[in-house]
Protein backbone atom coordinates (compact mmCIF):
# COMPACT_ATOMS: atom_id res chain seq x y z
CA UNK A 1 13.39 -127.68 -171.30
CA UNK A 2 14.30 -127.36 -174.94
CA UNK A 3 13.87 -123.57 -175.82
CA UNK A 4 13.84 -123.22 -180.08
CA UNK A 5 13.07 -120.13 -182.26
CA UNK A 6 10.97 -120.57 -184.92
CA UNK A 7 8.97 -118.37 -187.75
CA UNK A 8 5.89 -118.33 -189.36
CA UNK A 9 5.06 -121.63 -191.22
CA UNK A 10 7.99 -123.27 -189.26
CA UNK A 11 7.80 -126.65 -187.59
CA UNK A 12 9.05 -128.32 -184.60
CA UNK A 13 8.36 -132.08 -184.83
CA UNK A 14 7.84 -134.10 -181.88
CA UNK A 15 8.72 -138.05 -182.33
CA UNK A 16 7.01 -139.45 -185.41
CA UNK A 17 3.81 -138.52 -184.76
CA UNK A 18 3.41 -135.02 -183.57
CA UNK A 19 4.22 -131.31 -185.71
CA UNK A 20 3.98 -128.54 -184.06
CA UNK A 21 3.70 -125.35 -186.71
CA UNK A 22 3.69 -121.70 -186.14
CA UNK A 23 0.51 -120.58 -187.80
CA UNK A 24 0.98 -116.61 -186.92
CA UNK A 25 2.44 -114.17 -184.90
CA UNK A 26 2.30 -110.75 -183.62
CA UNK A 27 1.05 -108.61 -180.98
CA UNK A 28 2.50 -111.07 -177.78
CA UNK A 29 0.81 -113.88 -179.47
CA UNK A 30 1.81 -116.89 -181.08
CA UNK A 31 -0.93 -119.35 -183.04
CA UNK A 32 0.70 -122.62 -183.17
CA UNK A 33 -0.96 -125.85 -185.21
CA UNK A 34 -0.39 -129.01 -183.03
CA UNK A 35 -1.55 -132.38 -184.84
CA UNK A 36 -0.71 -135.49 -183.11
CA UNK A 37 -2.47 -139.00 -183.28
CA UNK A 38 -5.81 -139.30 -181.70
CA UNK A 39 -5.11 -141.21 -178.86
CA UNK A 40 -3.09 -138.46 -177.57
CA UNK A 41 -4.47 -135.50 -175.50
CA UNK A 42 -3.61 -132.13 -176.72
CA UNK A 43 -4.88 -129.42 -173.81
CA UNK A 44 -3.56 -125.84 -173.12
CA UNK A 45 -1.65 -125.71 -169.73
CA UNK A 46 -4.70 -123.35 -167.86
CA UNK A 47 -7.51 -125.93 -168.90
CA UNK A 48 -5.55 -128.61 -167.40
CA UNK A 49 -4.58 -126.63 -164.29
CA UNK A 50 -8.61 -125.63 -164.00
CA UNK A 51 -9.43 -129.16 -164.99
CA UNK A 52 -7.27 -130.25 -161.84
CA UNK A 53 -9.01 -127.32 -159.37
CA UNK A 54 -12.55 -128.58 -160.24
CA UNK A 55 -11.52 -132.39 -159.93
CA UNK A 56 -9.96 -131.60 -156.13
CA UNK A 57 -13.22 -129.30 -155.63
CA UNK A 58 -15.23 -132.54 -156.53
CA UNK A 59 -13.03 -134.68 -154.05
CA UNK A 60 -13.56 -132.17 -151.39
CA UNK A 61 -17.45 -131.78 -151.75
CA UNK A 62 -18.30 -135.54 -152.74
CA UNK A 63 -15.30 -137.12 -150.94
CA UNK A 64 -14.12 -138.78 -153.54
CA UNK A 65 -12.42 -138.89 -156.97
CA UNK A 66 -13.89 -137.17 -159.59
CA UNK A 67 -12.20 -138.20 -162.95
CA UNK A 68 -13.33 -135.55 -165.21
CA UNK A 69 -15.39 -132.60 -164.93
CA UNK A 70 -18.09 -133.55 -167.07
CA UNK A 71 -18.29 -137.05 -165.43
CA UNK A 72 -19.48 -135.51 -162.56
CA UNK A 73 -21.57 -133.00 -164.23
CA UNK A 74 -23.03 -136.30 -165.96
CA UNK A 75 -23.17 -138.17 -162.89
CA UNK A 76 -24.78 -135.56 -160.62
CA UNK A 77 -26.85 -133.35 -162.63
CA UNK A 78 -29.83 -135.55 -163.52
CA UNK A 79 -30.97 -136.08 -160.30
């Protein structure tokens, strides 16, 4: 893991494509700007590890893969 320091209005750039920029900070928090391309999924770490509980909650209840959450909210809830 790269570790950097950085202040306000600072960048980190990521490849050619993605700039990370501290926005503000203060209080314990940092706001960081993040644009990348598109194609390329930007998600905080605890909506990915809740995205991964609900998917393995699906597979458990349905017994089978459930790609994303609202797939199966799609799928299911218009019975």
């Amino acid at each position: 893991m790269l570790v950097l320091t950085r202040k306000r209005l600072e960048t980190i750039r990521i490849g050619d494509d993605i700039t990370i920029q501290v926005i503000q900070t203060g209080r314990g928090r940092v706001k960081l700007g993040i644009q990348a391309p598109a194609h390329l999924r930007v998600l905080r770490g605890e909506l990915e590890m809740a995205e991964g509980a609900f998917a393995g909650l699906a597979d458990a209840s349905f017994g089978r893969s459930a790609g994303r959450p609202w797939e199966l909210v799609h799928e299911f809830g218009n019975n």
